[in-house]
N, C-alpha and C. Protein backbone atom coordinates (compact mmCIF):
# COMPACT_ATOMS: atom_id res chain seq x y z
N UNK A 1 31.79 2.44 -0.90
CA UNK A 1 31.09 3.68 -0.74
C UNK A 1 31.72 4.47 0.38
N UNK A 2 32.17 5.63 -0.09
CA UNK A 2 32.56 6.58 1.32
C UNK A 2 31.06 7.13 2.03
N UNK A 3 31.05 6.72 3.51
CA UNK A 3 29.86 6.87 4.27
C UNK A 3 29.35 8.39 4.27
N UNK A 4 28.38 8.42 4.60
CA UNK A 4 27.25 9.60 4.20
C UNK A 4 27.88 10.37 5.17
N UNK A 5 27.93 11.61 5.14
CA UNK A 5 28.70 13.26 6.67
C UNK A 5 28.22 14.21 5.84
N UNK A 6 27.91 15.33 7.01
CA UNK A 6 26.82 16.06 6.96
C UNK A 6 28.03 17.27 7.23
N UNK A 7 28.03 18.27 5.43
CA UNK A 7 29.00 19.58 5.39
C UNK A 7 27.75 20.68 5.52
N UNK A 8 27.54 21.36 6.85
CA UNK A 8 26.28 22.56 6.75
C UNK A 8 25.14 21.42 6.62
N UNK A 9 24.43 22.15 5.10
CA UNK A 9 23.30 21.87 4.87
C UNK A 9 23.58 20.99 3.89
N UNK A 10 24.54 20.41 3.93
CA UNK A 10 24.40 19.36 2.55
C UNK A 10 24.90 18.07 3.54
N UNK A 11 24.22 16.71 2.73
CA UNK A 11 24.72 15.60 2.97
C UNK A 11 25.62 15.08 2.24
N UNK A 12 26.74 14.43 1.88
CA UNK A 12 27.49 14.06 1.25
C UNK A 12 27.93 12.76 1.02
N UNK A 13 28.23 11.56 0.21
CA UNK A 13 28.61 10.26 0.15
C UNK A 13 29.30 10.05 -1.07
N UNK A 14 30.03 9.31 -1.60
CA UNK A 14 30.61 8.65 -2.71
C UNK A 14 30.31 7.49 -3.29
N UNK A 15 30.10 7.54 -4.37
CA UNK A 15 29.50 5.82 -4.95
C UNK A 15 30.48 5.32 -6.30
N UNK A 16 30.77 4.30 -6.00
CA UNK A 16 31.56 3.61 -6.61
C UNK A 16 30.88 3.42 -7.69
N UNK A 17 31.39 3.01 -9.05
CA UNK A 17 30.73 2.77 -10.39
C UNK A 17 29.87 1.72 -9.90
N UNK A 18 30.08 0.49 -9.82
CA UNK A 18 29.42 -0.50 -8.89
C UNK A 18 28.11 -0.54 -8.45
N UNK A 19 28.48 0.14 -7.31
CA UNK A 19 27.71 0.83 -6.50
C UNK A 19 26.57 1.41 -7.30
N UNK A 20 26.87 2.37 -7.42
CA UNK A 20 25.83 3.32 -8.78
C UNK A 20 25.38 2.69 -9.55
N UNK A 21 25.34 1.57 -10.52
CA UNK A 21 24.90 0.74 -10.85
C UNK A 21 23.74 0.06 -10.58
N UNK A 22 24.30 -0.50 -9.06
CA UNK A 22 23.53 -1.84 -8.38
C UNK A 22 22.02 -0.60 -8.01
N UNK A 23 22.21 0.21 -7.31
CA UNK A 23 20.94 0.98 -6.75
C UNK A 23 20.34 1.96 -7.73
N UNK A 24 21.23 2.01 -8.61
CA UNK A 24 20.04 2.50 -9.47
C UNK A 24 19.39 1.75 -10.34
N UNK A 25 20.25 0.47 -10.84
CA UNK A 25 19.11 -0.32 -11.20
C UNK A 25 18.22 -0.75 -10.49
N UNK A 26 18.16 -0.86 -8.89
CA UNK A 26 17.08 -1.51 -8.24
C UNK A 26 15.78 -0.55 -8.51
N UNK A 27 16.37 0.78 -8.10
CA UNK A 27 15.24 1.85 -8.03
C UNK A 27 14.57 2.12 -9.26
N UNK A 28 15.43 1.78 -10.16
CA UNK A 28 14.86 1.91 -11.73
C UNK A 28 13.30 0.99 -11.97
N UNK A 29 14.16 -0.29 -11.17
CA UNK A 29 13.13 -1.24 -11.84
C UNK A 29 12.10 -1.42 -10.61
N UNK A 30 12.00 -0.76 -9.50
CA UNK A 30 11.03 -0.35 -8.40
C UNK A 30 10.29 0.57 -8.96
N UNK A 31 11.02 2.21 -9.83
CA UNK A 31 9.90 2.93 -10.54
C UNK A 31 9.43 2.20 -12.00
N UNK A 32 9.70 1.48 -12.44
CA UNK A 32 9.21 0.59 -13.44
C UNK A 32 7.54 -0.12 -13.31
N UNK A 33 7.79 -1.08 -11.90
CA UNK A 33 6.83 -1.54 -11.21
C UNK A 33 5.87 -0.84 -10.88
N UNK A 34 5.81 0.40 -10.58
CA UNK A 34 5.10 1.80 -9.87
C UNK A 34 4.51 2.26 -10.68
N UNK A 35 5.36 2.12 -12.06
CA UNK A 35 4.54 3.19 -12.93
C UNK A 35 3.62 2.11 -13.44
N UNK A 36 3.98 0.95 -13.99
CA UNK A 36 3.06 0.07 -14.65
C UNK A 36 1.61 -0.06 -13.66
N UNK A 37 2.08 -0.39 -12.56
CA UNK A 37 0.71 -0.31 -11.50
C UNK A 37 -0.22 1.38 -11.54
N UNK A 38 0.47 1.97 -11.69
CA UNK A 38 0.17 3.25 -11.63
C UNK A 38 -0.91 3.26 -13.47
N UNK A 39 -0.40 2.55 -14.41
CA UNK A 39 -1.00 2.66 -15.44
C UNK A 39 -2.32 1.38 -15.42
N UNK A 40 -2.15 0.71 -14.33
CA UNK A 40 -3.60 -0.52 -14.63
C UNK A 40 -4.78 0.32 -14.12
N UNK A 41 -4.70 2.15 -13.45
CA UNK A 41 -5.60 2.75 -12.72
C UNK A 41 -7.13 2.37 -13.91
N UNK A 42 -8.35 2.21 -13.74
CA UNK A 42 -9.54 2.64 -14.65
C UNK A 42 -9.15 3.43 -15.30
N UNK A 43 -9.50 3.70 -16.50
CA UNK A 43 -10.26 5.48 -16.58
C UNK A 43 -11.78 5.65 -16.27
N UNK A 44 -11.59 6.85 -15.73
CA UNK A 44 -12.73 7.38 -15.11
C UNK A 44 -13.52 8.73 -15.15
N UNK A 45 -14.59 8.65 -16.19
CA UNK A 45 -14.84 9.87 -17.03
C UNK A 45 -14.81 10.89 -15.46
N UNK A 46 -15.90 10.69 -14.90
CA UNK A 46 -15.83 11.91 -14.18
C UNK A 46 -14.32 12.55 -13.18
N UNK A 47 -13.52 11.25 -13.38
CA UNK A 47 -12.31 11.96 -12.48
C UNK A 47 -11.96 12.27 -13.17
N UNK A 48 -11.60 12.11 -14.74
CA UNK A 48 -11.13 13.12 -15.92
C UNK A 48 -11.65 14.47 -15.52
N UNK A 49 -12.66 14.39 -15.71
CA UNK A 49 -13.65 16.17 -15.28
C UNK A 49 -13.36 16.94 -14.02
N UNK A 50 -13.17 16.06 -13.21
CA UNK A 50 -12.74 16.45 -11.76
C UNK A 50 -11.54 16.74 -11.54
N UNK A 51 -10.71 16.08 -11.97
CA UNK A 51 -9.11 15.88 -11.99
C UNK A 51 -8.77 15.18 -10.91
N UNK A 52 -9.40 14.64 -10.24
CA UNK A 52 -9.40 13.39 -8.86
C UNK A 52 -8.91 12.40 -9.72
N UNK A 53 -7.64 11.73 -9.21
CA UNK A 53 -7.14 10.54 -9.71
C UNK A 53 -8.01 9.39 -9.17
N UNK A 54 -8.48 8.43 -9.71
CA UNK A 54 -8.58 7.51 -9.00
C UNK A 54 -7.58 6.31 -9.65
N UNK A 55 -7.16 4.81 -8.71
CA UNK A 55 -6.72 4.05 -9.00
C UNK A 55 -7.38 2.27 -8.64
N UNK A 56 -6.56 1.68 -8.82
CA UNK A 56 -7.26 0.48 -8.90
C UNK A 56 -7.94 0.14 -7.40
N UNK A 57 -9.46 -0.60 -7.73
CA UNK A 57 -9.37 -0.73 -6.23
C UNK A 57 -9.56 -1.88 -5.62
N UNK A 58 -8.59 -3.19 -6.16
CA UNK A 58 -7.93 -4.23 -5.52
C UNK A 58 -6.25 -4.38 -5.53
N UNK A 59 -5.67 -4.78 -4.29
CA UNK A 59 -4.60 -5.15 -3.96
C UNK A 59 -3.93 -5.40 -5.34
N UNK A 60 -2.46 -5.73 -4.79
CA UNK A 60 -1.74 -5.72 -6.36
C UNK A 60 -1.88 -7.50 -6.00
N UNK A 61 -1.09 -8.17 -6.71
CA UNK A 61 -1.78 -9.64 -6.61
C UNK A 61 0.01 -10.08 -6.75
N UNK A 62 0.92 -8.91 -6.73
CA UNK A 62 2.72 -9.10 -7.36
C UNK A 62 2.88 -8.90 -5.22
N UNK A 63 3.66 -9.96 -4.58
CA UNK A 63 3.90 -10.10 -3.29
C UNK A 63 4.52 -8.46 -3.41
N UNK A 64 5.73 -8.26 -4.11
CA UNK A 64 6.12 -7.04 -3.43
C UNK A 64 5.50 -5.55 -3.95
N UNK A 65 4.60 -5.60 -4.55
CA UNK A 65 3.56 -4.36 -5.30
C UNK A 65 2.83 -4.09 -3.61
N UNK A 66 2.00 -5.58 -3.28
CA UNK A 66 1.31 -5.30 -2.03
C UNK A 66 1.95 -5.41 -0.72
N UNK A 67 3.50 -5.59 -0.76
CA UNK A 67 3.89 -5.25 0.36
C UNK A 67 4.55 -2.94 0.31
N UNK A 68 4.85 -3.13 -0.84
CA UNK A 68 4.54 -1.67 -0.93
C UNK A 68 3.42 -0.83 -0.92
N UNK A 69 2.71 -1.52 -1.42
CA UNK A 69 1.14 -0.80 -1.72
C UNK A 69 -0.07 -1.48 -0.62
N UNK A 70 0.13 -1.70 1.11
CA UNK A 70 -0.79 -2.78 1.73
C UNK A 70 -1.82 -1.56 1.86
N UNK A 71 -3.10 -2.66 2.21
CA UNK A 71 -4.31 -1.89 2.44
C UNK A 71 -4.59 -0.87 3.23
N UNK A 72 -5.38 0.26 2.76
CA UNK A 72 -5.64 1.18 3.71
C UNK A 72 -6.83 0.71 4.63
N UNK A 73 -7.02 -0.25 4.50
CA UNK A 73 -8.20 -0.82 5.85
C UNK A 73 -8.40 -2.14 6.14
N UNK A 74 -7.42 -2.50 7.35
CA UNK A 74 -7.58 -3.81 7.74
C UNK A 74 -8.81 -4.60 7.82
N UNK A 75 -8.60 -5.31 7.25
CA UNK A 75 -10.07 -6.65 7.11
C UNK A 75 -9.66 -7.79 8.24
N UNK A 76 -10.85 -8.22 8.69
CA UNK A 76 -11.16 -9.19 9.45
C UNK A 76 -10.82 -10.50 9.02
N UNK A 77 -9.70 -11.27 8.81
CA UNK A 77 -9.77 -12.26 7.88
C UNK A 77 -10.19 -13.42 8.08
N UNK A 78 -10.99 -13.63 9.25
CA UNK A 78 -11.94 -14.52 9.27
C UNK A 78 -13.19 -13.96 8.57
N UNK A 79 -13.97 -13.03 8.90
CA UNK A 79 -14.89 -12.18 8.67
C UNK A 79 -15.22 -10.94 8.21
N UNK A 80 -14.27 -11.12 6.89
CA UNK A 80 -14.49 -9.68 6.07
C UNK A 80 -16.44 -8.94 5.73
N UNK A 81 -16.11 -8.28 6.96
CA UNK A 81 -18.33 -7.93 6.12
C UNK A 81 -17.84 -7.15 4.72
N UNK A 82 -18.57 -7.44 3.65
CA UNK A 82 -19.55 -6.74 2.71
C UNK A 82 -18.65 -5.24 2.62
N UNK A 83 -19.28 -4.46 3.90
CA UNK A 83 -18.78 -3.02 4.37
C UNK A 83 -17.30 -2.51 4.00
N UNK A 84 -16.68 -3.37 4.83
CA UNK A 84 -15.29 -3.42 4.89
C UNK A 84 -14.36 -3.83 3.36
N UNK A 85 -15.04 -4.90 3.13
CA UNK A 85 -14.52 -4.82 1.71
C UNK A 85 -14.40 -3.39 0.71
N UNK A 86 -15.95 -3.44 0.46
CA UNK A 86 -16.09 -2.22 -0.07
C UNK A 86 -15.26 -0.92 0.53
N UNK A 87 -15.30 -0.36 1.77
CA UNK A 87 -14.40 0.45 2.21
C UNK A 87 -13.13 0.81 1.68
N UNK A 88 -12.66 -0.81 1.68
CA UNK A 88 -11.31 -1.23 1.54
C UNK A 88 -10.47 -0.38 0.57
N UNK A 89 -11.55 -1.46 -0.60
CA UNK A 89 -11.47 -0.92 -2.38
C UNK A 89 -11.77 0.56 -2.48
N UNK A 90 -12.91 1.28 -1.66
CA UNK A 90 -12.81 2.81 -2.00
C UNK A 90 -11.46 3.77 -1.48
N UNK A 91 -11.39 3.42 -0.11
CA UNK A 91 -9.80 3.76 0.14
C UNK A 91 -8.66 3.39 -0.97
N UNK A 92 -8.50 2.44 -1.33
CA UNK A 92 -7.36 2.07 -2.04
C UNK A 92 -7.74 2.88 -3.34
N UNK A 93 -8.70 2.87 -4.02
CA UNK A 93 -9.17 3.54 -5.25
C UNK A 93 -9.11 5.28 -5.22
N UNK A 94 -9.12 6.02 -3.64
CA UNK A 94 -8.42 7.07 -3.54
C UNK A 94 -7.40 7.39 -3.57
N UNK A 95 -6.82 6.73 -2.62
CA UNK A 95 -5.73 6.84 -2.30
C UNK A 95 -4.04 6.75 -3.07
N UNK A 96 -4.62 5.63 -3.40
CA UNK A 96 -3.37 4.78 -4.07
C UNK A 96 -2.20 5.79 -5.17
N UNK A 97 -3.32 6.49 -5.87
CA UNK A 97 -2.62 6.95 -7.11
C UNK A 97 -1.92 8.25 -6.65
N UNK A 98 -2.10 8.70 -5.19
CA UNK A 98 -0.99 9.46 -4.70
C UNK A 98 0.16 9.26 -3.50
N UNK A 99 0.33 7.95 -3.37
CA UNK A 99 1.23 6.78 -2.65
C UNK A 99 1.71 6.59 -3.83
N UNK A 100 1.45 6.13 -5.11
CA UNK A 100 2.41 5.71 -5.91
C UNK A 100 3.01 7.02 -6.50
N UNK A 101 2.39 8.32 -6.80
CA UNK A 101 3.10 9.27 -7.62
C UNK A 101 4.55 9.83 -6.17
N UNK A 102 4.39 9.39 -5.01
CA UNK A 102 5.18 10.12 -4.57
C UNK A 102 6.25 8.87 -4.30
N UNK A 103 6.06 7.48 -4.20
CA UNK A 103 6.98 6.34 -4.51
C UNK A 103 7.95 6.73 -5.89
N UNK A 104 7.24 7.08 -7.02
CA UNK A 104 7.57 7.31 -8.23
C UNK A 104 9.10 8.54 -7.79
N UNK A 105 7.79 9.71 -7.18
CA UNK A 105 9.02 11.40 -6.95
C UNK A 105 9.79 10.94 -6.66
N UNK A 106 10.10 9.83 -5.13
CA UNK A 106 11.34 9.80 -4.99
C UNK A 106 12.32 9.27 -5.32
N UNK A 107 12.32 8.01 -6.28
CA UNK A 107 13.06 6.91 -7.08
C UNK A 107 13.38 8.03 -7.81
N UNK A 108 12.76 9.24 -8.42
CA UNK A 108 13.72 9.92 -9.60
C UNK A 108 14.02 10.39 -8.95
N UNK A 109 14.03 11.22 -7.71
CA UNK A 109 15.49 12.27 -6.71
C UNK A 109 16.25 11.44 -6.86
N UNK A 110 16.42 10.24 -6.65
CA UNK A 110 17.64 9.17 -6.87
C UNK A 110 18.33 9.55 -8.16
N UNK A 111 17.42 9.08 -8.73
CA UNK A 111 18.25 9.03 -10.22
C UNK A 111 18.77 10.08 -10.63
N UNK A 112 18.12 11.20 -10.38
CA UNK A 112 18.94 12.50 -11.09
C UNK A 112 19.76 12.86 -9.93
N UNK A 113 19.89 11.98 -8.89
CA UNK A 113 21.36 12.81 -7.91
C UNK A 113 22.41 11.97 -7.63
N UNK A 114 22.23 10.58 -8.03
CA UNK A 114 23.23 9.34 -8.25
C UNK A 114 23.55 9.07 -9.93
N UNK A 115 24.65 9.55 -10.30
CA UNK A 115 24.95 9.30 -11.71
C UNK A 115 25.56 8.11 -11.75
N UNK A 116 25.18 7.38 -13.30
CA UNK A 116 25.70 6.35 -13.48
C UNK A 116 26.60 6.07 -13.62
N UNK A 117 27.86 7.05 -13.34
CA UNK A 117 29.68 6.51 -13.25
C UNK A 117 29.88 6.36 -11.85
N UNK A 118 29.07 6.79 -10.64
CA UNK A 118 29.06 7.35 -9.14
C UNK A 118 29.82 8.10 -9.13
N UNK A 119 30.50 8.45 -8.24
CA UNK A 119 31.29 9.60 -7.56
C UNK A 119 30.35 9.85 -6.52
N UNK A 120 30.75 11.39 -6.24
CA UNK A 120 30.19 12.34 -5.79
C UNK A 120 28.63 12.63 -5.58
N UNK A 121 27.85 12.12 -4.32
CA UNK A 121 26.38 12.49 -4.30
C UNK A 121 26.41 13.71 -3.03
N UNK A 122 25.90 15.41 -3.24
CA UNK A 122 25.33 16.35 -2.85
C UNK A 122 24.13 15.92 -2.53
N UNK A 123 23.20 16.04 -1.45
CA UNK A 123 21.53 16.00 -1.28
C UNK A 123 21.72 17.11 -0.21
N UNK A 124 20.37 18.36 -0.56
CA UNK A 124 19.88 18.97 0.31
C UNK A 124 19.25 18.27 1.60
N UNK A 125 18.56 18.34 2.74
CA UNK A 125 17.66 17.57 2.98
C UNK A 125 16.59 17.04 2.78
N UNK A 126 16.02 17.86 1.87
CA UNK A 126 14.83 17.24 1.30
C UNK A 126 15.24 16.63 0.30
N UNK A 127 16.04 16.14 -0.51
CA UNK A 127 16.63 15.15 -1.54
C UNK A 127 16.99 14.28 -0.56
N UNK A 128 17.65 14.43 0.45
CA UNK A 128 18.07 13.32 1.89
C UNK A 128 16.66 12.59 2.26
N UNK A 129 15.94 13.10 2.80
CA UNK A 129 14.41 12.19 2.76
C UNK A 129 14.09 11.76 1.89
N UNK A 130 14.16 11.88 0.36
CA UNK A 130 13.33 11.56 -0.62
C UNK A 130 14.23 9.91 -1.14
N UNK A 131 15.64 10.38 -0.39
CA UNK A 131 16.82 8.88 -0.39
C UNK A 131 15.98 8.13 0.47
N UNK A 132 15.78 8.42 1.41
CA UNK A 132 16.00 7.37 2.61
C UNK A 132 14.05 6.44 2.14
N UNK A 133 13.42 7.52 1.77
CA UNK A 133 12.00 6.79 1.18
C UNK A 133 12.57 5.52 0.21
N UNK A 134 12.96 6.64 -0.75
CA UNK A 134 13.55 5.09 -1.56
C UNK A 134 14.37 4.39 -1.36
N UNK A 135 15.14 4.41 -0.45
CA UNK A 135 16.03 3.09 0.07
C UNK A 135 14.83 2.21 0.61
N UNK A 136 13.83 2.72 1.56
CA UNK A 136 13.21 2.24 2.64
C UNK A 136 12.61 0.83 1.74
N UNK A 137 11.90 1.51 0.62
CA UNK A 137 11.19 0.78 -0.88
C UNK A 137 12.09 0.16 -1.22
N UNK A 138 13.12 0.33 -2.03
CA UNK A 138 13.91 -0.61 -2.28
C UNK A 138 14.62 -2.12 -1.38
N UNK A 139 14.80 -1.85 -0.24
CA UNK A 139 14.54 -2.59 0.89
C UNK A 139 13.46 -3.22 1.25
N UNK A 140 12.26 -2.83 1.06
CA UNK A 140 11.00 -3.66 1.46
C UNK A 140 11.39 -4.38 0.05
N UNK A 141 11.38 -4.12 -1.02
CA UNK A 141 11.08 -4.86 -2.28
C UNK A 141 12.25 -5.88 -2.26
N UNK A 142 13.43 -5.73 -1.94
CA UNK A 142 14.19 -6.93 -2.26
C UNK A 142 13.84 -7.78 -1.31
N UNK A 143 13.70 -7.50 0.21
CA UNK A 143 13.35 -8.01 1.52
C UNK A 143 12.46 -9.35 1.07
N UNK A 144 11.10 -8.55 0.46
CA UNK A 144 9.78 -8.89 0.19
C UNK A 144 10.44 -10.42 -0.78
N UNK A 145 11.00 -10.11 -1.51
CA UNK A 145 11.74 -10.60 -2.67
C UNK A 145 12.64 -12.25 -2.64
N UNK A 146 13.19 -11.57 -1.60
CA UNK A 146 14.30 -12.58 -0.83
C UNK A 146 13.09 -13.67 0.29
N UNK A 147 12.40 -13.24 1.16
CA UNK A 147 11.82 -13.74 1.59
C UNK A 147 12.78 -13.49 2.91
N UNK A 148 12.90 -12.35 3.77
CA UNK A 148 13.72 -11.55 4.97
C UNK A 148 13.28 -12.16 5.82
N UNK A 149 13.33 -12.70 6.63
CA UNK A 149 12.57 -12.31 8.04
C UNK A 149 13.43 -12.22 9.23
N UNK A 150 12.91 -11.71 10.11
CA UNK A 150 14.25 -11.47 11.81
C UNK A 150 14.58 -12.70 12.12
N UNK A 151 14.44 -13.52 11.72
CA UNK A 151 14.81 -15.27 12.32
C UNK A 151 16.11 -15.34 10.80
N UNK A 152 16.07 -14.92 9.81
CA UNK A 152 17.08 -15.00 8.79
C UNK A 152 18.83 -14.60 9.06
N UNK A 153 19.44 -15.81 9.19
CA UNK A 153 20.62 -15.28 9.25
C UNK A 153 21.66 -14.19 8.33
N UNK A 154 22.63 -13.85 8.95
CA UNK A 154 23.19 -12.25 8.21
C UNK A 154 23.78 -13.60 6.98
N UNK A 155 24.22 -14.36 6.87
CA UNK A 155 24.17 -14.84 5.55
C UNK A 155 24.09 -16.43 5.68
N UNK A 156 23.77 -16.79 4.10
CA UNK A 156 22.80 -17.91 3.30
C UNK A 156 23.89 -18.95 3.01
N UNK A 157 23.45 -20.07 3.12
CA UNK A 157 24.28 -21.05 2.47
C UNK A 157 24.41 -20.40 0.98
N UNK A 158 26.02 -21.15 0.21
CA UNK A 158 26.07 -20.47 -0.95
C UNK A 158 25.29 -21.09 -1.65
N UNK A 159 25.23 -22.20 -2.00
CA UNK A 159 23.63 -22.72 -2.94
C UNK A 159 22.51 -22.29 -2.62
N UNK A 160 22.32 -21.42 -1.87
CA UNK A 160 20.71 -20.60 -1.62
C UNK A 160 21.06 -19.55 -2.51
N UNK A 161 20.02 -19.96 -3.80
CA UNK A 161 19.93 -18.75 -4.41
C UNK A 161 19.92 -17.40 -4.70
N UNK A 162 19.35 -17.59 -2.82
CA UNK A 162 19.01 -15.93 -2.35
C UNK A 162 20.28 -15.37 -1.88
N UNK A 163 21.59 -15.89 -1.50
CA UNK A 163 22.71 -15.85 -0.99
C UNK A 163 23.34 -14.34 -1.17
N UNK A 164 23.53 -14.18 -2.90
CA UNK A 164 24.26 -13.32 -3.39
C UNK A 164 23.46 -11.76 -3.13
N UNK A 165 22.03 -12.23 -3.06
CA UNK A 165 21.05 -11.00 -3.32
C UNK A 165 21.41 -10.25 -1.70
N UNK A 166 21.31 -11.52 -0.63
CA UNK A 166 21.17 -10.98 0.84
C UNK A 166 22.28 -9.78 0.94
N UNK A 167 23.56 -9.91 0.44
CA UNK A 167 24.39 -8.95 0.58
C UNK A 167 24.13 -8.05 0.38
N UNK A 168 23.49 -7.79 -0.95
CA UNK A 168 23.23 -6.62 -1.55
C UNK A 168 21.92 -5.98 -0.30
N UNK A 169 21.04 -6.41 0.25
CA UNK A 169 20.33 -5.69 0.97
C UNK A 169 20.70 -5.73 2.36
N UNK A 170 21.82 -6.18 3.05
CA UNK A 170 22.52 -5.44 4.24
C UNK A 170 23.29 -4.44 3.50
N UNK A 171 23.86 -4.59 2.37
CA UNK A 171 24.86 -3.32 1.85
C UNK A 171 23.39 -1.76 1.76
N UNK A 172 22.38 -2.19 1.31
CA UNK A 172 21.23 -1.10 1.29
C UNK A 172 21.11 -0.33 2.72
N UNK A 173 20.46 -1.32 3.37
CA UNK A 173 20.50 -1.42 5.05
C UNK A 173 21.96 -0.25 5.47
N UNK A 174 23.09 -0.86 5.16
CA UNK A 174 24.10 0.00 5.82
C UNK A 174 24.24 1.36 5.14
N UNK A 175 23.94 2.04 3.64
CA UNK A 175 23.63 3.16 3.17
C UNK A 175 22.15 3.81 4.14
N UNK A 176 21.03 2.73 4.05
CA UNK A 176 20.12 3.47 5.20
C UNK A 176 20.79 4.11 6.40
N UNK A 177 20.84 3.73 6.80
CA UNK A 177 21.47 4.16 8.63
C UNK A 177 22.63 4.71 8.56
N UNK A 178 22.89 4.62 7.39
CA UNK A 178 24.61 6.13 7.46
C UNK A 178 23.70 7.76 6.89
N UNK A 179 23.24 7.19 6.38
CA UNK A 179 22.35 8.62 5.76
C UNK A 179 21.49 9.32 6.90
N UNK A 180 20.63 8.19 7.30
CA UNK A 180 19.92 8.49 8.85
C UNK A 180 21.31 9.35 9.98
N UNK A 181 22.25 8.73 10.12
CA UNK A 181 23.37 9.05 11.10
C UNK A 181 23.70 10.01 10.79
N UNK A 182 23.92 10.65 9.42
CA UNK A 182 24.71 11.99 8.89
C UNK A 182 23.53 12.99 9.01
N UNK A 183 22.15 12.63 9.00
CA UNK A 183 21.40 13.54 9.15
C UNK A 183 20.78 13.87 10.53
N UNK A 184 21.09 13.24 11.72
CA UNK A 184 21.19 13.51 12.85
C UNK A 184 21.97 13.93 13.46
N UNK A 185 23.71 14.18 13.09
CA UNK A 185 24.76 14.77 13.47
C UNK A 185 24.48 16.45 13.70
């Protein structure tokens, strides 16, 4: 990948066929996940009438759905009251279905500005934020995936399954922070 530099108002990078490939299938199958969660919402006559989305209002039960999607109200986990539960589920049952439509927006700025031969990626800045969201997602999800943590070395024995994947999310990681860098220049 030629690293992300900032011409005016445009950001600029190069993506190898490869390349283009590997991240858009991730993001593909990140808006895949999004939308299906996005489709387990109820229906709900009166938010039909209203046009208030509502969505589900328990956690996703998929590790990396609820590390993308965590609660809008910390529970006591010794002592969840009654209250709090309920809270929980009404927050999440607001909320949710416009956390995921804008997870969704930005996986397609991806897609329609990374073509599948790569080359050449143009982003305004607001296509530049709408990258760095979905890198951020795509990164929590493989992270989540791999099983990351700050005690994890930069690489895996080769019989660790997870070995081949880890690359691929320092290679994410290093597109994050060049994009971040070109947009602070």
């Amino acid at each position: 990948m030629k690293t992300w530099r900032r011409k005016g108002a445009k950001l600029l990078a190069g993506f190898e066929q490869q390349e283009a490939a590997v991240l858009r299938g991730l993001v593909s199958q990140l808006e895949d996940m999004l939308r299906a969660r996005a489709e387990e919402a109820p229906q709900d006559e009166l938010a039909e009438l209203t046009g208030i989305k509502t969505g589900p209002s328990e956690s996703p039960n998929d590790p990396v759905l609820s590390r993308l999607l965590p609660d809008f109200h910390r529970l006591d986990p010794d002592n969840p009251a009654k209250e709090d539960l309920d809270s929980a589920a009404a927050l999440r049952s607001l909320h949710e279905p416009e956390v995921l439509e804008a997870k969704v927006g930005v996986a397609t700025v991806v897609l329609n500005t990374l073509s599948p031969d790569g080359g050449d990626v143009r982003l305004t800045f607001e296509q530049a934020d709408a990258w760095l969201s979905a890198l951020n997602d795509v990164r929590l999800a493989l992270g989540t995936a791999l099983d990351v943590t700050e005690e994890m070395p930069d690489e895996l024995p080769e019989d660790d399954p997870r070995s081949a994947h880890l690359g691929v999310y320092h290679w994410l990681t290093w597109v994050q922070e060049s994009l971040v860098q070109a947009m602070s220049d």
